[in-house]
N, C-alpha and C. Protein backbone atom coordinates (compact mmCIF):
# COMPACT_ATOMS: atom_id res chain seq x y z
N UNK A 1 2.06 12.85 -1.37
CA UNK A 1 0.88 12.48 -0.62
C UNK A 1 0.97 10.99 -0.29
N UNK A 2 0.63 10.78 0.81
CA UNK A 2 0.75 9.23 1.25
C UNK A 2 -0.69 8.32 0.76
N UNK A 3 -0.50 7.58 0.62
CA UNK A 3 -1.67 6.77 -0.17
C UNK A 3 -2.18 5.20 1.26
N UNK A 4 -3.34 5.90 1.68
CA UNK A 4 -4.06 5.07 2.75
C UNK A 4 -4.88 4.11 2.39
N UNK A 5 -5.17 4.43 1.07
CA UNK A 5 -6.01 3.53 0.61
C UNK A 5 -5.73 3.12 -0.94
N UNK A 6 -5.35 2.26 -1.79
CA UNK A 6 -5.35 1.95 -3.23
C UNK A 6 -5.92 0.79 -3.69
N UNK A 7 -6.66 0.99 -4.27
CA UNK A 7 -7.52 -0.26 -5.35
C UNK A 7 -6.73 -0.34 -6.44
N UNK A 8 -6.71 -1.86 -6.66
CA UNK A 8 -6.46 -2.46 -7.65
C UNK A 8 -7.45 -2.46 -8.79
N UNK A 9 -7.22 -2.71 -10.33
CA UNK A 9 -7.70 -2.86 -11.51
C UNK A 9 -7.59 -4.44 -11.49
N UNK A 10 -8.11 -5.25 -11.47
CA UNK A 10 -7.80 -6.80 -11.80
C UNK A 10 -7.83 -6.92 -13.59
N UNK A 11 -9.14 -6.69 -13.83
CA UNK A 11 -9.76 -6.57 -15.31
C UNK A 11 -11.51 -6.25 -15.11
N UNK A 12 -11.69 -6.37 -16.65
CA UNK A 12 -13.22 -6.35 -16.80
C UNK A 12 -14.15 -7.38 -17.36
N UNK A 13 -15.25 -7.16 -17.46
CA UNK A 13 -16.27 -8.22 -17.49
C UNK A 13 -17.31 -7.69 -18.07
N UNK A 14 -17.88 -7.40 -19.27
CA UNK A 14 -19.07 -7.22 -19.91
C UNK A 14 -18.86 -5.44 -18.92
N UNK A 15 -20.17 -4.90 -18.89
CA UNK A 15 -20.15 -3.54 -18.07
C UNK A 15 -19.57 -3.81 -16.70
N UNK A 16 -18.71 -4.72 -16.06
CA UNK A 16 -18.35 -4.83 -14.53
C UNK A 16 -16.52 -4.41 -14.95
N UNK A 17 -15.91 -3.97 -14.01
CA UNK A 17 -14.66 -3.54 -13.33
C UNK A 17 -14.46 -4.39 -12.59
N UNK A 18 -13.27 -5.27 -12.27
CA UNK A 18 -13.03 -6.02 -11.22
C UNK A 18 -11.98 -5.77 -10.01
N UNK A 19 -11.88 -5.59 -9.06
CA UNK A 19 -11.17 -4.37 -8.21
C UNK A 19 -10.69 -5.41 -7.21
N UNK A 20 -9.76 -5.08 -6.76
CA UNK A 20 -9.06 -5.89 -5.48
C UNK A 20 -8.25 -4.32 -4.57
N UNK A 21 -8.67 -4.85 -3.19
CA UNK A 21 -8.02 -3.54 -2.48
C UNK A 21 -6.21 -4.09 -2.18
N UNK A 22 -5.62 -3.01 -2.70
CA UNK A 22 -3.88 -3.63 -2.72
C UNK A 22 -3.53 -2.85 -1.67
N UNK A 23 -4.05 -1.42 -0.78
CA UNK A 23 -3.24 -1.43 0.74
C UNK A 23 -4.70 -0.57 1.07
N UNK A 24 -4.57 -0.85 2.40
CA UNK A 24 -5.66 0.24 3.13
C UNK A 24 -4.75 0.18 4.56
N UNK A 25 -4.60 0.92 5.02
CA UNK A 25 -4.02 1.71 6.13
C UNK A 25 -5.13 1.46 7.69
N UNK A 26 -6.06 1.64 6.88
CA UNK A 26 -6.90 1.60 8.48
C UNK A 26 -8.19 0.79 7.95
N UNK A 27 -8.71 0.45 9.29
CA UNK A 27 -10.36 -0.27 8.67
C UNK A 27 -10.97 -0.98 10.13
N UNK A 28 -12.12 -0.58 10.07
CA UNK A 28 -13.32 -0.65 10.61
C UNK A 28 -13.68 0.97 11.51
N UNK A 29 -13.47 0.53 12.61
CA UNK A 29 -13.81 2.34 13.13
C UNK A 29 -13.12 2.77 13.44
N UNK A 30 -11.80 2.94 13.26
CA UNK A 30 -10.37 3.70 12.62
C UNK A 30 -10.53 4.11 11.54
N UNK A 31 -11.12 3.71 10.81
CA UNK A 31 -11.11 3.73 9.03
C UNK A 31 -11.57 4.99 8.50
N UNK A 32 -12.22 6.05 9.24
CA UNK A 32 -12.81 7.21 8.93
C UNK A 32 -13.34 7.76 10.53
N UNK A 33 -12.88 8.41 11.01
CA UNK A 33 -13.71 8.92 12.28
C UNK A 33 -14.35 8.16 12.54
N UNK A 34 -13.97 7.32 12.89
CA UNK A 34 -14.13 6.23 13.89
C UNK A 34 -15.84 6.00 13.80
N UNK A 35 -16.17 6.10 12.14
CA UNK A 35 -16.98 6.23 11.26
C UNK A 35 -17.83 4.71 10.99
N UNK A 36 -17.16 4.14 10.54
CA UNK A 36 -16.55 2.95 9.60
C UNK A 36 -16.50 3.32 7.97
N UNK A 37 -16.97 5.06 7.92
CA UNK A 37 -17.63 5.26 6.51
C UNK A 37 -17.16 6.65 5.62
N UNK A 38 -16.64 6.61 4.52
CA UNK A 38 -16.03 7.73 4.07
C UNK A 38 -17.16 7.99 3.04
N UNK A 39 -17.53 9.22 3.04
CA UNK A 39 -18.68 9.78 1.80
C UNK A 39 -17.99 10.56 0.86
N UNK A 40 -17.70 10.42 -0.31
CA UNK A 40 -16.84 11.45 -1.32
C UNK A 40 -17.86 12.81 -1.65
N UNK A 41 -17.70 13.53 -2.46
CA UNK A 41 -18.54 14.31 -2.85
C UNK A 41 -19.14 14.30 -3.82
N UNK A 42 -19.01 12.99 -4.50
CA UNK A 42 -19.58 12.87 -5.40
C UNK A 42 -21.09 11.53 -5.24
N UNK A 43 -20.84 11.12 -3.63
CA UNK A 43 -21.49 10.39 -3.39
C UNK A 43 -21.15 8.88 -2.89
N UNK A 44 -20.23 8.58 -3.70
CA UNK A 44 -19.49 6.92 -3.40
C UNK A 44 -19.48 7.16 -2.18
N UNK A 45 -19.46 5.92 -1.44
CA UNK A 45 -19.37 5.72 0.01
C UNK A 45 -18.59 4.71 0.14
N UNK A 46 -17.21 4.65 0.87
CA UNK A 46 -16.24 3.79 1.24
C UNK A 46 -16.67 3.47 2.46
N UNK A 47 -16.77 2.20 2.98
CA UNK A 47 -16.88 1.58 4.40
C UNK A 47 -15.77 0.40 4.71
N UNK A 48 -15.49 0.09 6.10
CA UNK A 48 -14.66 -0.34 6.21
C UNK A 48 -15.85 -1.31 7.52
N UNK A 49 -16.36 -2.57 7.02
CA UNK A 49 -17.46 -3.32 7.81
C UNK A 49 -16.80 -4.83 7.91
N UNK A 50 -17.25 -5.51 6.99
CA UNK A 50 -16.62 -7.25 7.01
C UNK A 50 -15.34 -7.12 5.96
N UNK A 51 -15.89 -7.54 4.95
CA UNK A 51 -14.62 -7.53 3.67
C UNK A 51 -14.89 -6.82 2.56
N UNK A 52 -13.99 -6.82 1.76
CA UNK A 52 -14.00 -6.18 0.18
C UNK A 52 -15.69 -7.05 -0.58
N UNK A 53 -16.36 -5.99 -1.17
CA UNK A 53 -17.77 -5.95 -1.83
C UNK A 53 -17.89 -4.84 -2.39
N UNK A 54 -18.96 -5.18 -3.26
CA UNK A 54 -20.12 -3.98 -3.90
C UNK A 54 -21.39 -4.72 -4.23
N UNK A 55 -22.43 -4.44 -3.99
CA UNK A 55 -23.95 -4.77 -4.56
C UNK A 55 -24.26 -4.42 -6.01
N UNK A 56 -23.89 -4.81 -6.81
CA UNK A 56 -24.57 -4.48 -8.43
C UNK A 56 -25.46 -3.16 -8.31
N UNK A 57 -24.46 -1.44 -8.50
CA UNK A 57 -25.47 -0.46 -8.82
C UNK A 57 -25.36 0.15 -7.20
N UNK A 58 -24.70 -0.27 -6.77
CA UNK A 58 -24.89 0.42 -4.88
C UNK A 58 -23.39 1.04 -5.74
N UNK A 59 -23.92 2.54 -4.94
CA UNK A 59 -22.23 3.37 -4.18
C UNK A 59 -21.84 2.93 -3.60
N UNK A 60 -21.98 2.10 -2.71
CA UNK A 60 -21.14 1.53 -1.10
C UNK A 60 -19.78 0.69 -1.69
N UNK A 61 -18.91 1.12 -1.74
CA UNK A 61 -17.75 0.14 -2.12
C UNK A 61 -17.26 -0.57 -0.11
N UNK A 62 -17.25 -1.63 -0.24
CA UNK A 62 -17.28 -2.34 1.09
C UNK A 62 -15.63 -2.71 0.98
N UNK A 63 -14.75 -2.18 1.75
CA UNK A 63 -13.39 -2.21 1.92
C UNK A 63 -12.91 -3.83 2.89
N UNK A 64 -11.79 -3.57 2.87
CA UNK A 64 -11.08 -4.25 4.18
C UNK A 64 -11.96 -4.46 5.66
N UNK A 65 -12.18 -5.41 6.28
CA UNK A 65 -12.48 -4.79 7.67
C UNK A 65 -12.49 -6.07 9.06
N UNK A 66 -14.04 -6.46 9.14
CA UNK A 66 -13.02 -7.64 10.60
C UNK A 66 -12.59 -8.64 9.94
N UNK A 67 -13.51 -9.44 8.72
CA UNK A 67 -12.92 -10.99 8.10
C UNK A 67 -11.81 -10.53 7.50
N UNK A 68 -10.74 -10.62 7.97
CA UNK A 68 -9.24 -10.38 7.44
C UNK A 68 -9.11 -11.59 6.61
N UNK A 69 -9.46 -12.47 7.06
CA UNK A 69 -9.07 -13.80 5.97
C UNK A 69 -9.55 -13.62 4.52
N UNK A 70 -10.72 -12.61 4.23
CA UNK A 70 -11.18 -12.49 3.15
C UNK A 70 -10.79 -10.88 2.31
N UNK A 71 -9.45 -10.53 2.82
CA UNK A 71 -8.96 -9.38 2.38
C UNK A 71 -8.95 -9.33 0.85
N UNK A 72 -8.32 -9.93 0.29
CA UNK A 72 -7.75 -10.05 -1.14
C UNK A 72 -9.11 -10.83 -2.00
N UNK A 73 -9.96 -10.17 -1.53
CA UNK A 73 -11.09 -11.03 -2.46
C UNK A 73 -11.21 -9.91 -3.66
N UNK A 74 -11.89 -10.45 -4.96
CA UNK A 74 -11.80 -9.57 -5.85
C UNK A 74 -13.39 -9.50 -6.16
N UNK A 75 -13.71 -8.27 -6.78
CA UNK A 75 -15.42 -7.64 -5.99
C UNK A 75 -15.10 -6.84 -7.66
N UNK A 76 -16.40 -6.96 -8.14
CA UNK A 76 -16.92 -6.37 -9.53
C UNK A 76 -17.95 -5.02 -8.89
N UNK A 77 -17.31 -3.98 -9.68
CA UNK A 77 -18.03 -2.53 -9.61
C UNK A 77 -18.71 -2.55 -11.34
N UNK A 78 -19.64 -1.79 -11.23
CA UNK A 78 -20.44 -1.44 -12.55
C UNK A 78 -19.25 -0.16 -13.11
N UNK A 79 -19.31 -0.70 -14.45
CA UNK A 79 -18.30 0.52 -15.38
C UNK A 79 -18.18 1.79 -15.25
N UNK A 80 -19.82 2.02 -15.40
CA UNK A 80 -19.96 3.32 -15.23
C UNK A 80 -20.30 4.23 -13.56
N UNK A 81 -19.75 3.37 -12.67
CA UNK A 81 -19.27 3.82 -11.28
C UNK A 81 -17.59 3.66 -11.33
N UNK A 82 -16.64 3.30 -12.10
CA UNK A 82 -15.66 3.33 -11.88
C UNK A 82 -14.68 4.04 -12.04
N UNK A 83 -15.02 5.50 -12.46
CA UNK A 83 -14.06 7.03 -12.55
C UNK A 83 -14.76 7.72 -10.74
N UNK A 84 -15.84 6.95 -10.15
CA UNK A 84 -16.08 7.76 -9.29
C UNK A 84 -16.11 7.17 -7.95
N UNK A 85 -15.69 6.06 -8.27
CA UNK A 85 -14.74 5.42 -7.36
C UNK A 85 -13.25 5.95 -7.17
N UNK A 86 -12.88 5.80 -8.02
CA UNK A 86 -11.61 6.64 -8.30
C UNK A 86 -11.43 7.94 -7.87
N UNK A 87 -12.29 8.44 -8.05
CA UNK A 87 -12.42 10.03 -7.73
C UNK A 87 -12.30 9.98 -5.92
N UNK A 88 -13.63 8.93 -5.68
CA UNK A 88 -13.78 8.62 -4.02
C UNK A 88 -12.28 8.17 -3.42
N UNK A 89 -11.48 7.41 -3.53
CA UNK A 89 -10.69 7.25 -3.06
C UNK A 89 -9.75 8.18 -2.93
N UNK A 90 -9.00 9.01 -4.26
CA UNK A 90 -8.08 10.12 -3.93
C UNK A 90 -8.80 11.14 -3.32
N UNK A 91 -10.01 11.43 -2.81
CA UNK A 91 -10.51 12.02 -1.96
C UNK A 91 -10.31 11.47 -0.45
N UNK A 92 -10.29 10.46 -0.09
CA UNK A 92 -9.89 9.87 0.72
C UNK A 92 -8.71 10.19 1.23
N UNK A 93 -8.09 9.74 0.42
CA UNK A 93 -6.43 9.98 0.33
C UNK A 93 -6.32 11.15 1.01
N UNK A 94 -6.59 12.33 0.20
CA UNK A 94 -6.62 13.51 0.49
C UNK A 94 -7.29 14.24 1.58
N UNK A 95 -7.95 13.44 2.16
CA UNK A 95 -9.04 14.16 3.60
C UNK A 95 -7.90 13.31 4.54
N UNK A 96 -7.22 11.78 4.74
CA UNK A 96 -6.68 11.61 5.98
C UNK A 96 -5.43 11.84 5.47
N UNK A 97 -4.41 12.51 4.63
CA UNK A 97 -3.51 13.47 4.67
C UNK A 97 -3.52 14.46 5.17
N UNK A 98 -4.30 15.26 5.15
CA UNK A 98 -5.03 16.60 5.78
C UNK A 98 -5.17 16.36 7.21
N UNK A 99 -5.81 14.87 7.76
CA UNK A 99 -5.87 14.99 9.20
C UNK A 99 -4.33 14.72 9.88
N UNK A 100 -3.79 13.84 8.97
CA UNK A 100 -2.48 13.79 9.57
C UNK A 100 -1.89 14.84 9.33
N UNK A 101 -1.74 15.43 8.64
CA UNK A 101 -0.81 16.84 8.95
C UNK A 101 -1.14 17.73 9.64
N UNK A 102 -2.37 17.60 10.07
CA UNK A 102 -3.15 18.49 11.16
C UNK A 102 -2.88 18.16 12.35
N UNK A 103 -2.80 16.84 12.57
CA UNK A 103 -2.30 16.19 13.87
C UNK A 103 -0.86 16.69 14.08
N UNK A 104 0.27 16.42 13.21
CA UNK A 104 1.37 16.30 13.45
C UNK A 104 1.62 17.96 14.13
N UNK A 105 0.72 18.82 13.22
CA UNK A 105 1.38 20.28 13.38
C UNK A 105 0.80 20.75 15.00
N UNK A 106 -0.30 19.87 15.57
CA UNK A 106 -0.42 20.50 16.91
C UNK A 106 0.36 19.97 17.60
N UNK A 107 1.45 19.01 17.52
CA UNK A 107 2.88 18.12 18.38
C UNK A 107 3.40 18.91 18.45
N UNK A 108 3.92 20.06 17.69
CA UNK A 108 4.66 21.21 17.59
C UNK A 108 4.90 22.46 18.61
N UNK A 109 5.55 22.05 19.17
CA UNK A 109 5.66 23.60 20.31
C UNK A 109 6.57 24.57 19.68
């Protein structure tokens, strides 16, 4: 499986996770159906708007997006959001694998 999106572990901080995005493939309204916004099923919401964020207690993990200069910033998630972050992303993973192989197979005559 090709990996479009991977977060980094930096370390932790009292109940915070400290996360840095190490590749994202696409971002802003490329980034999801031309979305800016991926919803997991568990709820997390990946967006691809200004730069890497989270709000203390928000689902919204705020990705890559126009301030490129501020790519590699490192952004604290709450502990107990951070298996479902995780979860959100290889869901990710796994929904634009699916579109790309969906794409590729209608090239096919």
């Amino acid at each position: 499986m090709k990996a479009y999106l991977v977060l980094e572990k930096i370390g932790s901080v009292n109940n915070y996770v400290e996360l840095r995005v190490k590749h994202q493939v696409f971002r802003e309204n490329s980034f999801f159906n031309t979305t800016y916004t991926f919803t997991a099923s568990n709820g997390i919401r990946l967006a691809s708007i200004s730069h890497p964020a989270n709000s203390a207690g928000s689902e919204i993990i705020y990705l890559r997006g126009i301030m490129g200069e501020k790519d590699n910033i490192v952004f604290r998630v709450l502990l107990e959001n951070f298996e479902k972050i995780k979860i959100a992303v290889k869901e990710y993973n796994i929904n634009m694998n699916e579109v790309f192989a969906n794409k590729e197979s209608e090239l096919v005559f």
